[in-house]
PDBML (XML) file of the C-alpha atoms, coordinates in Angstrom:
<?xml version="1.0" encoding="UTF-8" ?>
<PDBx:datablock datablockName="MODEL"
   xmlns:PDBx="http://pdbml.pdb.org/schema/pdbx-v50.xsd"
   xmlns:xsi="http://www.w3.org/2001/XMLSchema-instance"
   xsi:schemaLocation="http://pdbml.pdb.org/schema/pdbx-v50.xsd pdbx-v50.xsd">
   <PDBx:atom_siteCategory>
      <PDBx:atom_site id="1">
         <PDBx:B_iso_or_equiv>0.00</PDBx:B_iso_or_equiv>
         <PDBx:Cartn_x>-139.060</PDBx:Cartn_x>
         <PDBx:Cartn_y>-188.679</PDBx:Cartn_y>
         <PDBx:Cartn_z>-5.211</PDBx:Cartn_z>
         <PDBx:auth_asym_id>A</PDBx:auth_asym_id>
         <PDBx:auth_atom_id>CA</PDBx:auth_atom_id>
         <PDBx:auth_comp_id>UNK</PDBx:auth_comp_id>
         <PDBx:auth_seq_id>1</PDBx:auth_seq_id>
         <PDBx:group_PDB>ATOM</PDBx:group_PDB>
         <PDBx:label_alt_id xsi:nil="true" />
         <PDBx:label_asym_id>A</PDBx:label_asym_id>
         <PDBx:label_atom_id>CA</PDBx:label_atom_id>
         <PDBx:label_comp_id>UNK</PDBx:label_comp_id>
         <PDBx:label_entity_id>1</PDBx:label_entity_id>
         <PDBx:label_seq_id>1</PDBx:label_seq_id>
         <PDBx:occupancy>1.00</PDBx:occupancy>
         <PDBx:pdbx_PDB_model_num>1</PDBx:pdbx_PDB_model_num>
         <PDBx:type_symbol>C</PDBx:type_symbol>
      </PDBx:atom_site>
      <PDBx:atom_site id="2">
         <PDBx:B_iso_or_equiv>0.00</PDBx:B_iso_or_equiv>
         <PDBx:Cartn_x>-142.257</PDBx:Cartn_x>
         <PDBx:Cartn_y>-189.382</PDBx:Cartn_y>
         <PDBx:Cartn_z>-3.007</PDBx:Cartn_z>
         <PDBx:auth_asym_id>A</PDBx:auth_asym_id>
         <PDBx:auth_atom_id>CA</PDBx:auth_atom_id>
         <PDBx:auth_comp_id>UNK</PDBx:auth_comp_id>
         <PDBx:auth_seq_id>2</PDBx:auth_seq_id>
         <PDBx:group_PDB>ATOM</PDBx:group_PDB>
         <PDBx:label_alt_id xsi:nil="true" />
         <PDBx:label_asym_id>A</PDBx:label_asym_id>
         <PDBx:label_atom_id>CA</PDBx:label_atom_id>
         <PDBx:label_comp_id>UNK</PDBx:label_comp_id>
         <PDBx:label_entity_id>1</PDBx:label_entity_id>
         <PDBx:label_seq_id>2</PDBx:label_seq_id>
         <PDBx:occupancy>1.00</PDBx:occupancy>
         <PDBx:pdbx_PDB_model_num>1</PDBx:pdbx_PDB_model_num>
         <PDBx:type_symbol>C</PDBx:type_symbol>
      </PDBx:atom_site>
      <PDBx:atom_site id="3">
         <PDBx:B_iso_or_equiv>0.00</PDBx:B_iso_or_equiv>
         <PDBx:Cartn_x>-144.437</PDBx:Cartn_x>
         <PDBx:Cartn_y>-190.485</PDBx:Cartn_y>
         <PDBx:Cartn_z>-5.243</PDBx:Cartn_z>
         <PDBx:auth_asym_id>A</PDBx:auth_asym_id>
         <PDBx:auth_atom_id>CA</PDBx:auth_atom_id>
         <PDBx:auth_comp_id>UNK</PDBx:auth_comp_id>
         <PDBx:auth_seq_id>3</PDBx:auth_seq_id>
         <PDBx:group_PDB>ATOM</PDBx:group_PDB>
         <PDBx:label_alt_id xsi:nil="true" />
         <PDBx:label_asym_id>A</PDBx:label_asym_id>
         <PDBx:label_atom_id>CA</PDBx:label_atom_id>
         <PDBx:label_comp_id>UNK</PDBx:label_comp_id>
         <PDBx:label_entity_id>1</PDBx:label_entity_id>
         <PDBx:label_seq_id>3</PDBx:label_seq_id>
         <PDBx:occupancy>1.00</PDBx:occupancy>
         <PDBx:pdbx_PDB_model_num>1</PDBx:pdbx_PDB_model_num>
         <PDBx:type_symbol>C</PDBx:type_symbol>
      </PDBx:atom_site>
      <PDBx:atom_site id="4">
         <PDBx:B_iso_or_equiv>0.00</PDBx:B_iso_or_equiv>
         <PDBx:Cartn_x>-141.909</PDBx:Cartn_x>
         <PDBx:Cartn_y>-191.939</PDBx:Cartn_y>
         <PDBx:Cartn_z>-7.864</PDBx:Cartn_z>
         <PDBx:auth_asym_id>A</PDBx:auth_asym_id>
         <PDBx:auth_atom_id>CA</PDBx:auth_atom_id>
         <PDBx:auth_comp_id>UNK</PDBx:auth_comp_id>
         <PDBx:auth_seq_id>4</PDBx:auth_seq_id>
         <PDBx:group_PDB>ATOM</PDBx:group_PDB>
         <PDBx:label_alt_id xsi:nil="true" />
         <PDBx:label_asym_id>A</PDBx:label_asym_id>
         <PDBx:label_atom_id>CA</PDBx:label_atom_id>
         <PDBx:label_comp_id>UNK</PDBx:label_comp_id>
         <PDBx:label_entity_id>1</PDBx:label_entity_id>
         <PDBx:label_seq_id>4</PDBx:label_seq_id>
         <PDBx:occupancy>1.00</PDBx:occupancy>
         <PDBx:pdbx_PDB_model_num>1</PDBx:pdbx_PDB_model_num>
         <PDBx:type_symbol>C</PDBx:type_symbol>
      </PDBx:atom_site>
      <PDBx:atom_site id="5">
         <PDBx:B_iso_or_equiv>0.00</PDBx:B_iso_or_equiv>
         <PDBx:Cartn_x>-141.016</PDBx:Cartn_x>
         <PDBx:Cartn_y>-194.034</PDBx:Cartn_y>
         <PDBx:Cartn_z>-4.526</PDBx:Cartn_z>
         <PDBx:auth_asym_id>A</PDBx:auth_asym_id>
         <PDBx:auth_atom_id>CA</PDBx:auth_atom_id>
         <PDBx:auth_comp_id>UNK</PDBx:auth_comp_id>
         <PDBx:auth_seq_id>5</PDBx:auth_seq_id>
         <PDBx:group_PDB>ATOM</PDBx:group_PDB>
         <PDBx:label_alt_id xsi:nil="true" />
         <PDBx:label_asym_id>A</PDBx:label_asym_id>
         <PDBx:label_atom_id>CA</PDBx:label_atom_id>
         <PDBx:label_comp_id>UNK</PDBx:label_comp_id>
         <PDBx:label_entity_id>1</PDBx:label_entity_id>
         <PDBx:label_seq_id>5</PDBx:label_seq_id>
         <PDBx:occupancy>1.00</PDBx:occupancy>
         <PDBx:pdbx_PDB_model_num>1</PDBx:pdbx_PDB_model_num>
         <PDBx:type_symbol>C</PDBx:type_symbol>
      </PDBx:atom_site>
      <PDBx:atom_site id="6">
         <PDBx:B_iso_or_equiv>0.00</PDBx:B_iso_or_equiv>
         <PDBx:Cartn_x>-144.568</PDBx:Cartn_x>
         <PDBx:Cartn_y>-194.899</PDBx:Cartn_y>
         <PDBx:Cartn_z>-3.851</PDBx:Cartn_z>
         <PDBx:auth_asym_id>A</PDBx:auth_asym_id>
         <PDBx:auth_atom_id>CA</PDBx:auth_atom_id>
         <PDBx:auth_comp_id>UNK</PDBx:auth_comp_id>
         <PDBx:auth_seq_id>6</PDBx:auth_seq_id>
         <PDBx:group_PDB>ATOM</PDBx:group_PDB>
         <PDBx:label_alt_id xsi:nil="true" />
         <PDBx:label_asym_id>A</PDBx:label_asym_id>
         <PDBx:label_atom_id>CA</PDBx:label_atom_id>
         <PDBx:label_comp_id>UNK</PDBx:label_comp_id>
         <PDBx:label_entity_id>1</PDBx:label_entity_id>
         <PDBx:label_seq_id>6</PDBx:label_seq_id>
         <PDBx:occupancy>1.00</PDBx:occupancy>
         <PDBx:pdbx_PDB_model_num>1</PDBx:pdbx_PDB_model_num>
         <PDBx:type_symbol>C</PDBx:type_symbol>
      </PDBx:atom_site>
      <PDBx:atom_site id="7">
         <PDBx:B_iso_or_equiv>0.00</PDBx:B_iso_or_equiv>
         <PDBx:Cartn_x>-145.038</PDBx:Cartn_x>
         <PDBx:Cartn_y>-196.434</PDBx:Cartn_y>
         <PDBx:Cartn_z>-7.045</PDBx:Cartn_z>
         <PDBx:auth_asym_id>A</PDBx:auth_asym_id>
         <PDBx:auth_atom_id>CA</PDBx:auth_atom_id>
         <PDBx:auth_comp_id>UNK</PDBx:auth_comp_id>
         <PDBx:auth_seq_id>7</PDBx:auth_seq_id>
         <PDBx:group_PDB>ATOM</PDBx:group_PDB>
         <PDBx:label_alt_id xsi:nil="true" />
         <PDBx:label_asym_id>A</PDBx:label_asym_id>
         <PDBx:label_atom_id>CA</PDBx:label_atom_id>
         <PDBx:label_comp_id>UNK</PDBx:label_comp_id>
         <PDBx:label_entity_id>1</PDBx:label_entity_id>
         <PDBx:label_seq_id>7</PDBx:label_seq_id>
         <PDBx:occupancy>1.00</PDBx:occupancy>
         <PDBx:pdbx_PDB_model_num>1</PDBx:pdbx_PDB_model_num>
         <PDBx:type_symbol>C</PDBx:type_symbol>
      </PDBx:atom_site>
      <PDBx:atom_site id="8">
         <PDBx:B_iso_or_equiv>0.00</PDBx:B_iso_or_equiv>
         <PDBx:Cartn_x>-141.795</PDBx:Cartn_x>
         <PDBx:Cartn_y>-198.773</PDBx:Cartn_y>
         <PDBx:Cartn_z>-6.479</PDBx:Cartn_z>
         <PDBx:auth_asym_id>A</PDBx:auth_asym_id>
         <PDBx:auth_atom_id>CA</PDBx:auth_atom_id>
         <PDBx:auth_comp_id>UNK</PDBx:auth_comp_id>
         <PDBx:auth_seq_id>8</PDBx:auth_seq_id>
         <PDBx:group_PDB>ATOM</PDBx:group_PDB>
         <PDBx:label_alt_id xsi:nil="true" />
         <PDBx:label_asym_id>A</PDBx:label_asym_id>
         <PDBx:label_atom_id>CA</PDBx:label_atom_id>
         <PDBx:label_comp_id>UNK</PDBx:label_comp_id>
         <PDBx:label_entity_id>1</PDBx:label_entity_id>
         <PDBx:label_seq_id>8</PDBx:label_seq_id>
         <PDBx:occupancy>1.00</PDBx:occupancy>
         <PDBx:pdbx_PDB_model_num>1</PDBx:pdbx_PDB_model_num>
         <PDBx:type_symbol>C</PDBx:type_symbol>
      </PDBx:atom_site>
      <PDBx:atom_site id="9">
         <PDBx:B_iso_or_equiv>0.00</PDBx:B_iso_or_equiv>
         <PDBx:Cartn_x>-144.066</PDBx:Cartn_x>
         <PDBx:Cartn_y>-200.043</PDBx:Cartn_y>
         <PDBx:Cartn_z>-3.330</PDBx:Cartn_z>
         <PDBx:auth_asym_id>A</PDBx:auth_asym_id>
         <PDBx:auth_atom_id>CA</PDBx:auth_atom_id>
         <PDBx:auth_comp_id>UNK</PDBx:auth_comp_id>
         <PDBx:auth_seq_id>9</PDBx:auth_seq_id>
         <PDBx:group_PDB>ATOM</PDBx:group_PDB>
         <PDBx:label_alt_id xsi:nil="true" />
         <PDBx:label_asym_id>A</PDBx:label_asym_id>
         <PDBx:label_atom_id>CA</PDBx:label_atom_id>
         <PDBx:label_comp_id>UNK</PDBx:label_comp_id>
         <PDBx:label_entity_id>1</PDBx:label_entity_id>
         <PDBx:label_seq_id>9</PDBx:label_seq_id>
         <PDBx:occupancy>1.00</PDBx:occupancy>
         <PDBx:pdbx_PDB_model_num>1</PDBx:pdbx_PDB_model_num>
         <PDBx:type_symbol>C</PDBx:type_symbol>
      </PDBx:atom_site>
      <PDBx:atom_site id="10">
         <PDBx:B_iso_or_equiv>0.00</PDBx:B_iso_or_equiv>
         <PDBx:Cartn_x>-146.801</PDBx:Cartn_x>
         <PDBx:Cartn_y>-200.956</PDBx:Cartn_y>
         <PDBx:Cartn_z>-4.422</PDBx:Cartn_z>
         <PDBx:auth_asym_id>A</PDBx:auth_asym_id>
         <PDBx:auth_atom_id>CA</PDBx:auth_atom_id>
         <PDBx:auth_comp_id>UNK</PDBx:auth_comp_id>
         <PDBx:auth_seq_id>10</PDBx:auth_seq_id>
         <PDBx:group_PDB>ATOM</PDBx:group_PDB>
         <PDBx:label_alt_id xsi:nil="true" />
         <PDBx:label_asym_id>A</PDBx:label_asym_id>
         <PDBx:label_atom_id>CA</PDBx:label_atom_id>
         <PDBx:label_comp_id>UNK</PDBx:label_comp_id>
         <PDBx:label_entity_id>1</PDBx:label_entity_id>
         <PDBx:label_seq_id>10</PDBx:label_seq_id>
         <PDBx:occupancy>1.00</PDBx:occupancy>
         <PDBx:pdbx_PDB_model_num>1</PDBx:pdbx_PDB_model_num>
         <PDBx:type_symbol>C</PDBx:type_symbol>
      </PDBx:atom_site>
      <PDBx:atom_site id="11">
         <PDBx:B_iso_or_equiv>0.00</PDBx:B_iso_or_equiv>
         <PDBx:Cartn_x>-145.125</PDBx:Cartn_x>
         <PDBx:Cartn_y>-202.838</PDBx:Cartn_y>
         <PDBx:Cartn_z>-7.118</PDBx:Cartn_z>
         <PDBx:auth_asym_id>A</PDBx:auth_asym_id>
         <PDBx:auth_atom_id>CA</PDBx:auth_atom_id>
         <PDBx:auth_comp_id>UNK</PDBx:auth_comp_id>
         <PDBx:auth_seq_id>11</PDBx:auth_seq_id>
         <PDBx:group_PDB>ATOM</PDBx:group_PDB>
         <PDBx:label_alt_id xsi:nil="true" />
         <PDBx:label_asym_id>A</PDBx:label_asym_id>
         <PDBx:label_atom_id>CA</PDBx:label_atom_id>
         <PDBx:label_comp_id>UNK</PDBx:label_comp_id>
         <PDBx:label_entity_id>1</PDBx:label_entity_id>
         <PDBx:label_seq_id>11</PDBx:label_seq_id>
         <PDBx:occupancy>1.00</PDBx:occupancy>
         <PDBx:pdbx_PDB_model_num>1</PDBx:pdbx_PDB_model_num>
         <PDBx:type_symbol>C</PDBx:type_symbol>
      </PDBx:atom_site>
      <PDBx:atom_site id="12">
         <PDBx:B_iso_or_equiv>0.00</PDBx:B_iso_or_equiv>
         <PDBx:Cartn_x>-143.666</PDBx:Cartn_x>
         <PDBx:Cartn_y>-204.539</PDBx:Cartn_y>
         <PDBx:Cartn_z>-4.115</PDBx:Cartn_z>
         <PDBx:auth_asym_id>A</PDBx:auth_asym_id>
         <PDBx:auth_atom_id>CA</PDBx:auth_atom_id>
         <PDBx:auth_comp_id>UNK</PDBx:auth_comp_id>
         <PDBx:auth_seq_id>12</PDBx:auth_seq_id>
         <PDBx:group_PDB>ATOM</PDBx:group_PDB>
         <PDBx:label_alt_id xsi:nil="true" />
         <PDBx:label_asym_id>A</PDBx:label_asym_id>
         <PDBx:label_atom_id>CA</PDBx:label_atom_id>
         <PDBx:label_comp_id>UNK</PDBx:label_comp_id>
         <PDBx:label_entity_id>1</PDBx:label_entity_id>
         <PDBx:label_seq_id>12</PDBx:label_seq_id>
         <PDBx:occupancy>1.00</PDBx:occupancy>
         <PDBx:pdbx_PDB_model_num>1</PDBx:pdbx_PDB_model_num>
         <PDBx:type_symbol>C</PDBx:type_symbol>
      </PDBx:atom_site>
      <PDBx:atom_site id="13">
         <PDBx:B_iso_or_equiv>0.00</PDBx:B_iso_or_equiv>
         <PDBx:Cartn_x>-146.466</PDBx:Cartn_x>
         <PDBx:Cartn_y>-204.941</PDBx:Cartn_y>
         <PDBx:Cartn_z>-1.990</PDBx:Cartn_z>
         <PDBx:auth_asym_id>A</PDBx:auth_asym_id>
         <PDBx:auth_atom_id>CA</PDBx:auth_atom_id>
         <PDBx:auth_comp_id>UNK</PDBx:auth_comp_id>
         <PDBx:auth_seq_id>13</PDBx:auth_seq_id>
         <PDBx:group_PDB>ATOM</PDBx:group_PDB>
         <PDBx:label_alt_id xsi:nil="true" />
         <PDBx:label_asym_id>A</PDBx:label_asym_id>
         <PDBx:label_atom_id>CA</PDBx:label_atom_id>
         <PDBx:label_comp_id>UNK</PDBx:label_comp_id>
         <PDBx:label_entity_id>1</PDBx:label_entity_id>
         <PDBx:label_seq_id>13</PDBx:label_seq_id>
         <PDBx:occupancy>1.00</PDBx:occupancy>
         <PDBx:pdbx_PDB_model_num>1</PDBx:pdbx_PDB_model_num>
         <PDBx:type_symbol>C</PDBx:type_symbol>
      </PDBx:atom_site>
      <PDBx:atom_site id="14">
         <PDBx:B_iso_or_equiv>0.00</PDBx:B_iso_or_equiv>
         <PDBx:Cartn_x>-148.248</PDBx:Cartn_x>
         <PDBx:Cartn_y>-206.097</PDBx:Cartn_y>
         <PDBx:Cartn_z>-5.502</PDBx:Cartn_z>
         <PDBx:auth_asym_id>A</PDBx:auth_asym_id>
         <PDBx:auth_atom_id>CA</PDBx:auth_atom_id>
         <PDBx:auth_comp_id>UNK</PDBx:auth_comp_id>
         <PDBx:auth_seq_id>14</PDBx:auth_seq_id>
         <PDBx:group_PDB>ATOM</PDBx:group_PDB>
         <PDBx:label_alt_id xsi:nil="true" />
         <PDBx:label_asym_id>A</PDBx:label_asym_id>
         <PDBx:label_atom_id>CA</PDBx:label_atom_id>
         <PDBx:label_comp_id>UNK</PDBx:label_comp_id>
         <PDBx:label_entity_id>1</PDBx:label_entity_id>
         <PDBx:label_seq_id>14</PDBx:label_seq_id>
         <PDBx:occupancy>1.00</PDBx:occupancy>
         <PDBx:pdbx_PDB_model_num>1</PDBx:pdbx_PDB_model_num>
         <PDBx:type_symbol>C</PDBx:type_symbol>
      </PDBx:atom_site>
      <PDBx:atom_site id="15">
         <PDBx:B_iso_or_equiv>0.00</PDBx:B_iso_or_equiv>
         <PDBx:Cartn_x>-145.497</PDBx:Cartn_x>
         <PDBx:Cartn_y>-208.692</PDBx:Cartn_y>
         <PDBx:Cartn_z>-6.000</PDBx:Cartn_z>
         <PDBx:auth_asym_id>A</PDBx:auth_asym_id>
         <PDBx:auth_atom_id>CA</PDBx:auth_atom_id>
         <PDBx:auth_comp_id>UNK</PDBx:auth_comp_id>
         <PDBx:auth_seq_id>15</PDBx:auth_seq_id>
         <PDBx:group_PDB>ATOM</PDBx:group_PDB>
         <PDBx:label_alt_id xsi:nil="true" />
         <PDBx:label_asym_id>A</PDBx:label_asym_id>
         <PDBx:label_atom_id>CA</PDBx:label_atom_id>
         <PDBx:label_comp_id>UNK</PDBx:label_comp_id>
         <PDBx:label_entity_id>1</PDBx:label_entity_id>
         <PDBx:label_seq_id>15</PDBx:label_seq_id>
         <PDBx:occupancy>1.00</PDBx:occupancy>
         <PDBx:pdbx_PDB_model_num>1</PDBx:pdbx_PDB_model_num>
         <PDBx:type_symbol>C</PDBx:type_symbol>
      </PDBx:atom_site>
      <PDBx:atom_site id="16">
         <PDBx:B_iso_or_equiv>0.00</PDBx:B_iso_or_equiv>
         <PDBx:Cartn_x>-146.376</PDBx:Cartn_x>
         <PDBx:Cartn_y>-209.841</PDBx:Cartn_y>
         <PDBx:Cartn_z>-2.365</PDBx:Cartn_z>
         <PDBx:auth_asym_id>A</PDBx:auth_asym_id>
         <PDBx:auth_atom_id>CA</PDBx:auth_atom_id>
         <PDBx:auth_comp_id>UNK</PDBx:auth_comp_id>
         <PDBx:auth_seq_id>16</PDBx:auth_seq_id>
         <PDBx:group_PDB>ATOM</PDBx:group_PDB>
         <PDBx:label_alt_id xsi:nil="true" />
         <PDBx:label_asym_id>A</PDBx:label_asym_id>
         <PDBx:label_atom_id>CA</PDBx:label_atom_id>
         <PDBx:label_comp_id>UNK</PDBx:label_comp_id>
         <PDBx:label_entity_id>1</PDBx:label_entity_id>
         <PDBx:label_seq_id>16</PDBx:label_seq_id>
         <PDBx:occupancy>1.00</PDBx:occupancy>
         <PDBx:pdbx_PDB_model_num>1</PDBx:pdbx_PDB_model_num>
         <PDBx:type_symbol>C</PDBx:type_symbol>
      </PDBx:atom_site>
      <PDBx:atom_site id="17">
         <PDBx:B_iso_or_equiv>0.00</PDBx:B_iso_or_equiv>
         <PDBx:Cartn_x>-149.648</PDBx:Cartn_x>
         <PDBx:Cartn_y>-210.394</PDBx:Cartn_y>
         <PDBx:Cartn_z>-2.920</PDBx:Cartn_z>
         <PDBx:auth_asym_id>A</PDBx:auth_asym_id>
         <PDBx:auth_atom_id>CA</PDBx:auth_atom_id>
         <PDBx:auth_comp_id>UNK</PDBx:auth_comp_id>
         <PDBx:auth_seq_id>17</PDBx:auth_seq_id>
         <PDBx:group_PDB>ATOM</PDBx:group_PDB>
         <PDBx:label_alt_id xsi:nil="true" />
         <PDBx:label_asym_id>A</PDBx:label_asym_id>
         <PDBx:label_atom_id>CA</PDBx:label_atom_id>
         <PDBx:label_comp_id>UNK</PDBx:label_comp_id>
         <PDBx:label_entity_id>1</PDBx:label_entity_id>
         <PDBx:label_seq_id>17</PDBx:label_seq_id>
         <PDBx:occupancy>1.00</PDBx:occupancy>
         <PDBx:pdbx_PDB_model_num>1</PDBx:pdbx_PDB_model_num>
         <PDBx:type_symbol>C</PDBx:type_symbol>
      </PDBx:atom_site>
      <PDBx:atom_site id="18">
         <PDBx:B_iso_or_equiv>0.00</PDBx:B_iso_or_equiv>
         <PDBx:Cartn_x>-149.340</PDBx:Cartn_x>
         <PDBx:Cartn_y>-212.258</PDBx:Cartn_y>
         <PDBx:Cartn_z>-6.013</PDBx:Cartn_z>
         <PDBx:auth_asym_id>A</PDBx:auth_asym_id>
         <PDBx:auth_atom_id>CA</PDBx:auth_atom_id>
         <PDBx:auth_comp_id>UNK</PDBx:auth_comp_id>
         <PDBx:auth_seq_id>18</PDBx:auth_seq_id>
         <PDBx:group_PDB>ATOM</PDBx:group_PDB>
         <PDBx:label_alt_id xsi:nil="true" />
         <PDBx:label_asym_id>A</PDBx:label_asym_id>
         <PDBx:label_atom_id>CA</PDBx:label_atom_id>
         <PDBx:label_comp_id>UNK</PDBx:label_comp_id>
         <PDBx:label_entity_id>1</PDBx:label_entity_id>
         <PDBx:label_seq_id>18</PDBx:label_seq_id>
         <PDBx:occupancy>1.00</PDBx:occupancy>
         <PDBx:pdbx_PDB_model_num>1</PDBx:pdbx_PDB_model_num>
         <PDBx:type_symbol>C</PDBx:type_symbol>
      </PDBx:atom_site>
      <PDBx:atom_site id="19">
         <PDBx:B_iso_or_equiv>0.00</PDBx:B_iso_or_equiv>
         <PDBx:Cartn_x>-146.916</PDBx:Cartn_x>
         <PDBx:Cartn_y>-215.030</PDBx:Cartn_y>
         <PDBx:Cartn_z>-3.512</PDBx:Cartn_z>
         <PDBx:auth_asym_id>A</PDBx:auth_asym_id>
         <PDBx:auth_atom_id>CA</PDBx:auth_atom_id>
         <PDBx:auth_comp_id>UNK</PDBx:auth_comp_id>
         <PDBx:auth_seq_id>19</PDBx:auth_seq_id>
         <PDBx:group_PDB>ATOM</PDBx:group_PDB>
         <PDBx:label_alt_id xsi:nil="true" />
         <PDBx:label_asym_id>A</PDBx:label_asym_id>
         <PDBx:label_atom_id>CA</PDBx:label_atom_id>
         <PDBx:label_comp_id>UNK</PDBx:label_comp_id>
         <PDBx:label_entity_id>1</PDBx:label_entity_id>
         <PDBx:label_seq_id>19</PDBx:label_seq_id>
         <PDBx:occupancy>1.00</PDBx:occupancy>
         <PDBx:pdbx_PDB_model_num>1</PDBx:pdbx_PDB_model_num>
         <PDBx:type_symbol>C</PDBx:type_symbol>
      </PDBx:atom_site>
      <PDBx:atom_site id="20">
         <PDBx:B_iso_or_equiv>0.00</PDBx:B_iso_or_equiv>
         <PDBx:Cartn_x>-150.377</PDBx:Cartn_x>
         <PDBx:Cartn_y>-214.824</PDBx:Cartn_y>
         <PDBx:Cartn_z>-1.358</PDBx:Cartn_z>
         <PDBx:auth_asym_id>A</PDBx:auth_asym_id>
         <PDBx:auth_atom_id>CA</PDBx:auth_atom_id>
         <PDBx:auth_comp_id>UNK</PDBx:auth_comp_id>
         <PDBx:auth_seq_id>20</PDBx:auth_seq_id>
         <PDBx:group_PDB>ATOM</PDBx:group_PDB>
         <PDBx:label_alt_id xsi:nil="true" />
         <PDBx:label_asym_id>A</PDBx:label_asym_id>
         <PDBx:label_atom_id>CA</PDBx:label_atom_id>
         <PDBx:label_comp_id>UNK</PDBx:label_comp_id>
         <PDBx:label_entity_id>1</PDBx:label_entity_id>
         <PDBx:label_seq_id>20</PDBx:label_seq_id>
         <PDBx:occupancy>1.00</PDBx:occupancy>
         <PDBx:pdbx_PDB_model_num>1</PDBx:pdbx_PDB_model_num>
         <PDBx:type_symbol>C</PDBx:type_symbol>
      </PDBx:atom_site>
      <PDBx:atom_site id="21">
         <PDBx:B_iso_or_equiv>0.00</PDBx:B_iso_or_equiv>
         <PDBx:Cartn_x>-150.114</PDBx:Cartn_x>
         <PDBx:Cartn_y>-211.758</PDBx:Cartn_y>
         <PDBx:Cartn_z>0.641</PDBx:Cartn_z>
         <PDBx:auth_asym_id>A</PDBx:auth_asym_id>
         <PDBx:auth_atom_id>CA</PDBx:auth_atom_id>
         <PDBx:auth_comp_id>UNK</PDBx:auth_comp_id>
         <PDBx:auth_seq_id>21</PDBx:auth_seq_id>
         <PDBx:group_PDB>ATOM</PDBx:group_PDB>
         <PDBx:label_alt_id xsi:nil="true" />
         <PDBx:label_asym_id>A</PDBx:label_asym_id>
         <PDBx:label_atom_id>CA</PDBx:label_atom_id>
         <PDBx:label_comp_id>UNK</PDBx:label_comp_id>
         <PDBx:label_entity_id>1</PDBx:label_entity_id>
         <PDBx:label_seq_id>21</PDBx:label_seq_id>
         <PDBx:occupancy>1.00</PDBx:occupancy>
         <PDBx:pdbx_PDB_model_num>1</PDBx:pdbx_PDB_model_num>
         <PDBx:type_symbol>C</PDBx:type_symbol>
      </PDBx:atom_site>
      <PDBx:atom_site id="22">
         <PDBx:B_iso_or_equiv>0.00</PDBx:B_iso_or_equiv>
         <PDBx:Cartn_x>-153.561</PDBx:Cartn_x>
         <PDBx:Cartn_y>-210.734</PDBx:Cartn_y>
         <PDBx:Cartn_z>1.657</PDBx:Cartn_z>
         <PDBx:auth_asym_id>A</PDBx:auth_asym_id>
         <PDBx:auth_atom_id>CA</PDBx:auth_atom_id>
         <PDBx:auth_comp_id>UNK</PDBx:auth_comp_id>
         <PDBx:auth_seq_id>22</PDBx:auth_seq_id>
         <PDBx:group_PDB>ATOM</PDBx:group_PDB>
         <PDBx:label_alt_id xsi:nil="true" />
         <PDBx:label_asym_id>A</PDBx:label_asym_id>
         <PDBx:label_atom_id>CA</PDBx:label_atom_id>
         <PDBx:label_comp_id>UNK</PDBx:label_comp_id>
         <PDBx:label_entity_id>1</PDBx:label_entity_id>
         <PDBx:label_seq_id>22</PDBx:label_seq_id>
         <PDBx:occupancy>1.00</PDBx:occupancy>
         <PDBx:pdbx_PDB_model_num>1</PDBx:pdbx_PDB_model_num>
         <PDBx:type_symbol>C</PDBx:type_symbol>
      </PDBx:atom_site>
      <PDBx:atom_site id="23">
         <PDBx:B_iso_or_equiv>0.00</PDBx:B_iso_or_equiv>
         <PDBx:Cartn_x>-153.018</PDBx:Cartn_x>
         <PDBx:Cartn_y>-207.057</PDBx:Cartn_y>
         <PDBx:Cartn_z>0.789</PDBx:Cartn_z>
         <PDBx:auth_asym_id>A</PDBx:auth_asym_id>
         <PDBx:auth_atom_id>CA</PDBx:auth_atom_id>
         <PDBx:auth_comp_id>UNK</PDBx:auth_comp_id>
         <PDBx:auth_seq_id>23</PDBx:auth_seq_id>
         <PDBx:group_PDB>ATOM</PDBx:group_PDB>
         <PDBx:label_alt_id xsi:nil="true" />
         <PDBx:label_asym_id>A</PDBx:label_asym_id>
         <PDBx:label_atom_id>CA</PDBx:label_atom_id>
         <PDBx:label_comp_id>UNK</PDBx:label_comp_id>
         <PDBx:label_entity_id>1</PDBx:label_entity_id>
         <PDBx:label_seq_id>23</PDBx:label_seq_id>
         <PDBx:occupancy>1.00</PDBx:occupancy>
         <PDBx:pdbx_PDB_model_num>1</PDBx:pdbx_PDB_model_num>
         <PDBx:type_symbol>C</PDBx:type_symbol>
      </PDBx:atom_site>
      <PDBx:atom_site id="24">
         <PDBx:B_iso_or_equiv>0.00</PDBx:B_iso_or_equiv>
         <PDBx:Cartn_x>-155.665</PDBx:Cartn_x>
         <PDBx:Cartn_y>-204.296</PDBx:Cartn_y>
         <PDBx:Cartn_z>0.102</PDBx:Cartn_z>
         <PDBx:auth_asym_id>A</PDBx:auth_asym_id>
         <PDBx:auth_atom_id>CA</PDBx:auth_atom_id>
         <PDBx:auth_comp_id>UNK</PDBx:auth_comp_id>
         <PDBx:auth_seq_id>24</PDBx:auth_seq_id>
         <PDBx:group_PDB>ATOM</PDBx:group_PDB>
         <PDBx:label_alt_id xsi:nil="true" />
         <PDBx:label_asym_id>A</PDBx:label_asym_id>
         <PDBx:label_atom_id>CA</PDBx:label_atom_id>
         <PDBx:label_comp_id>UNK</PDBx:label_comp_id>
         <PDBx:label_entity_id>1</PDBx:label_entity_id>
         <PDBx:label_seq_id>24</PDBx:label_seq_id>
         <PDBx:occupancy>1.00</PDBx:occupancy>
         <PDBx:pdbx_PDB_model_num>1</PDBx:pdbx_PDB_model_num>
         <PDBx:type_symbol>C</PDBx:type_symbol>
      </PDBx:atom_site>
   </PDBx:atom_siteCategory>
</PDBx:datablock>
């Protein structure tokens, strides 16, 4: 679960930064 979960974040966070999130 944790890191099947992590990967749905940072697909999220990714998603974010492509709409201009400055996101390391």
């Amino acid at each position: 679960v944790y890191g099947d979960s992590k990967i749905e974040a940072e697909q999220v966070v990714r998603g974010l930064a492509a709409r201009g999130l400055p996101v390391t």
